[in-house]
Each structure stands twice: as C-alpha cells, then as structure tokens.
Protein backbone atom coordinates (compact mmCIF):
# COMPACT_ATOMS: atom_id res chain seq x y z
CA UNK A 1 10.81 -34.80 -4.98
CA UNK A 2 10.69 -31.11 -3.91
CA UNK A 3 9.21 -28.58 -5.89
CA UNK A 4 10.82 -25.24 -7.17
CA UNK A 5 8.72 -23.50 -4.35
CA UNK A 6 10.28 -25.72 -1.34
CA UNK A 7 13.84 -25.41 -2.88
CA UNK A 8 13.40 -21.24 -2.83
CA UNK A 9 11.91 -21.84 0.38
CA UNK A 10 14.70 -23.84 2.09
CA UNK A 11 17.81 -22.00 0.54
CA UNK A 12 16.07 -18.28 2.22
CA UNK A 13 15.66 -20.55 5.66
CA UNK A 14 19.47 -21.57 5.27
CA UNK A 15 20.80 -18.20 4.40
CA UNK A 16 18.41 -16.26 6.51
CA UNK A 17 19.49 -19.10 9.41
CA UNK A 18 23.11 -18.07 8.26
CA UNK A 19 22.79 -14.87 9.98
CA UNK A 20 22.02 -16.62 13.50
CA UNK A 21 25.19 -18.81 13.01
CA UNK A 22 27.26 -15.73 12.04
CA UNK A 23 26.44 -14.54 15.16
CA UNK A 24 26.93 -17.61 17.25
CA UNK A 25 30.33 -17.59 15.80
CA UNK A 26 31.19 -13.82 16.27
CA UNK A 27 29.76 -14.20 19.70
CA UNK A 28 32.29 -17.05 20.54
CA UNK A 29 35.23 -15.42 18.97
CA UNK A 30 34.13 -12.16 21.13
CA UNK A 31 32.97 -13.37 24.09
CA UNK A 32 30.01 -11.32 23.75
CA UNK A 33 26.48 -12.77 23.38
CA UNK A 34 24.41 -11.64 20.88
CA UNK A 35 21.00 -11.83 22.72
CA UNK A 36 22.25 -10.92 26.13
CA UNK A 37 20.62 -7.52 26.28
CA UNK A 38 17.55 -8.68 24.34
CA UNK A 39 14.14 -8.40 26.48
CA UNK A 40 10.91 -9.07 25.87
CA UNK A 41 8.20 -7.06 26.73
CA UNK A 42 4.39 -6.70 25.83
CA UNK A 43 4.44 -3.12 25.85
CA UNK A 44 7.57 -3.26 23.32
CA UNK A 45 6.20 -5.41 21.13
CA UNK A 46 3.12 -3.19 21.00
CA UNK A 47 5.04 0.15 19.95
CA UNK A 48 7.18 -2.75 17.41
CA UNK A 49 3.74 -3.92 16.04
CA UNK A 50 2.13 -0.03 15.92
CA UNK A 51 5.83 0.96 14.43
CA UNK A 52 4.74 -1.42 11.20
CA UNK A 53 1.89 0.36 10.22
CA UNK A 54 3.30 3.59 8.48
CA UNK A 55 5.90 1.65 6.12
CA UNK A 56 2.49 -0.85 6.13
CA UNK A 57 0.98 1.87 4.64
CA UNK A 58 3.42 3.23 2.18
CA UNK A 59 3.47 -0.06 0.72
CA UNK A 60 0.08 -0.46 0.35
CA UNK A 61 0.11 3.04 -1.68
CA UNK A 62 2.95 1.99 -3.74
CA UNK A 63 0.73 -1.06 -5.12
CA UNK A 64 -2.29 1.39 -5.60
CA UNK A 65 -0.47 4.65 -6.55
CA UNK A 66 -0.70 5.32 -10.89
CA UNK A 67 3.07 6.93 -10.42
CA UNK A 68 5.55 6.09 -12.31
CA UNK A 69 7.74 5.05 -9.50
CA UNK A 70 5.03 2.75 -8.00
CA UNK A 71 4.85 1.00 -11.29
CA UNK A 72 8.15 0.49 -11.89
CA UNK A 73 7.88 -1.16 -8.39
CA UNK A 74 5.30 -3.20 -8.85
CA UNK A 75 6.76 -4.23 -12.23
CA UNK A 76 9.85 -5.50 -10.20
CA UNK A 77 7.57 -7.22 -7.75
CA UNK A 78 5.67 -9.01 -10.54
CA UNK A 79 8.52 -10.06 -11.90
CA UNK A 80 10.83 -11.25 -9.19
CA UNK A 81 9.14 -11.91 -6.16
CA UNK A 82 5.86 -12.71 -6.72
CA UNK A 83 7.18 -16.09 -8.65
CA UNK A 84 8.97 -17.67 -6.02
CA UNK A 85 6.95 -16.61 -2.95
CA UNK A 86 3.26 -16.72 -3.95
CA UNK A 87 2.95 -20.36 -3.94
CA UNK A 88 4.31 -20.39 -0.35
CA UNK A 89 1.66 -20.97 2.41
CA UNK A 90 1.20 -18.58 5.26
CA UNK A 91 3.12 -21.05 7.89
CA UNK A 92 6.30 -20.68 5.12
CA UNK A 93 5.87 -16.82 5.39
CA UNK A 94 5.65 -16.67 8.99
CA UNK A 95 8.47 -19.40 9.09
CA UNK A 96 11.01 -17.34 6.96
CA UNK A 97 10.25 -14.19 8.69
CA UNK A 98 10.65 -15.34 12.05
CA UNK A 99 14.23 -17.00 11.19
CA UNK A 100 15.03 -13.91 9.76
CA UNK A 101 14.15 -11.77 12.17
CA UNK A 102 16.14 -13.68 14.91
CA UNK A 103 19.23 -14.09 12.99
CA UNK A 104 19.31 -10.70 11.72
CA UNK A 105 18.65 -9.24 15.04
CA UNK A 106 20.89 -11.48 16.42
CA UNK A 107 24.00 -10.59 14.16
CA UNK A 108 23.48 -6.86 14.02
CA UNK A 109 21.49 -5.27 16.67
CA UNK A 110 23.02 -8.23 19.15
CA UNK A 111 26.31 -8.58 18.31
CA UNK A 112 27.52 -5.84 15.44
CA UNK A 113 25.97 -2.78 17.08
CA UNK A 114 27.40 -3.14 20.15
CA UNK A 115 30.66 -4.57 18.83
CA UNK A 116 30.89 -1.27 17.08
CA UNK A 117 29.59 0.33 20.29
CA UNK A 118 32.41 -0.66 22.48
CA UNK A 119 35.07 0.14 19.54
CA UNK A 120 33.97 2.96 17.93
CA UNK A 121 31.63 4.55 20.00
CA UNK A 122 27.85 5.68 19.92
C-alpha cells in the first residue's frame, strides 16, 4: 500500500506532468511546438545555475532572519510544506523538479510566451 508521502508525491508528478500535456495539446491545436526554440548550452546553463544563487540566498536569510516577516514564513513552511515533502528522498526532489521544470517551461516560456508574442506583441 502507498504511504501518505508517495500519494503527495505522485499527485505533484501528475499535475506538475499536467503542464507538459497542456502544452502538447496547445501545441497541436496551434501548430506551434513548444520546445522548438529551446537550446541547450553549457554556457547557459552556467549563467541559469549562477542566476540561483541570489534568490538561494534570500531564502537562506529568510530561515535565519529574527524578522517578523521571516517568521511568519517559516511558520507557513513548518506548517505546510515541511509535512508532505520532508519524508521525500533526494531522487523524489530532483524527480518533481525536473518534471516541473519541463512542463512549465514547456507551457509558458515554449508555447504561451510566444503565443502571446505573435498576437499581442513583445
């Protein structure tokens, strides 16, 4: 039988993997591909990876920081995420994050942006 973790776990693969599908579909509608002007580059993926490290950062202060703000953070943290994704393992984390980012990038920078490119303008 699953557990509680695997259930939270497989219902934010499915709606994270719903983004990827919503694309697929707005992409056939459209005849536009999502991923057609998606390229992959080292140097890219360097600037994405050094790009990380300020919000990184500020979210690293926010647990530290004695402000109020930080708590009240941290008290939402505590209470709603920390139950349902501490018990995942680090393959689960990397897992969910990679289907989102793919979907997500997929629906909105892929298709959406330049959707709303072509019919709205820049």
């Amino acid at each position: 039988m699953n557990s509680p973790r695997d259930n939270w776990f497989l219902k934010g693969c499915v709606i994270e993997a719903a983004f990827l599908v919503a694309a697929a579909v707005a992409a056939w509608a459209t005849g536009r591909a999502p991923l057609a002007n998606a390229h992959l580059s080292t140097r890219d993926a360097l600037i994405g990876a050094a790009a990380t490290l300020p919000p990184l950062a500020a979210f690293w202060w926010t647990l530290n920081s004695d402000d109020a703000s930080s708590r009240q953070i941290r008290g939402f943290l505590d209470r709603a995420i920390r139950p349902v994704m501490q018990p995942w393992s680090l393959l689960q984390l990397a897992v969910i994050s990679i289907i989102a980012g793919v979907g997500e990038e997929a629906l909105f920078r892929g298709f959406l942006q330049g959707w709303l490119a072509k019919h709205v303008g820049v």
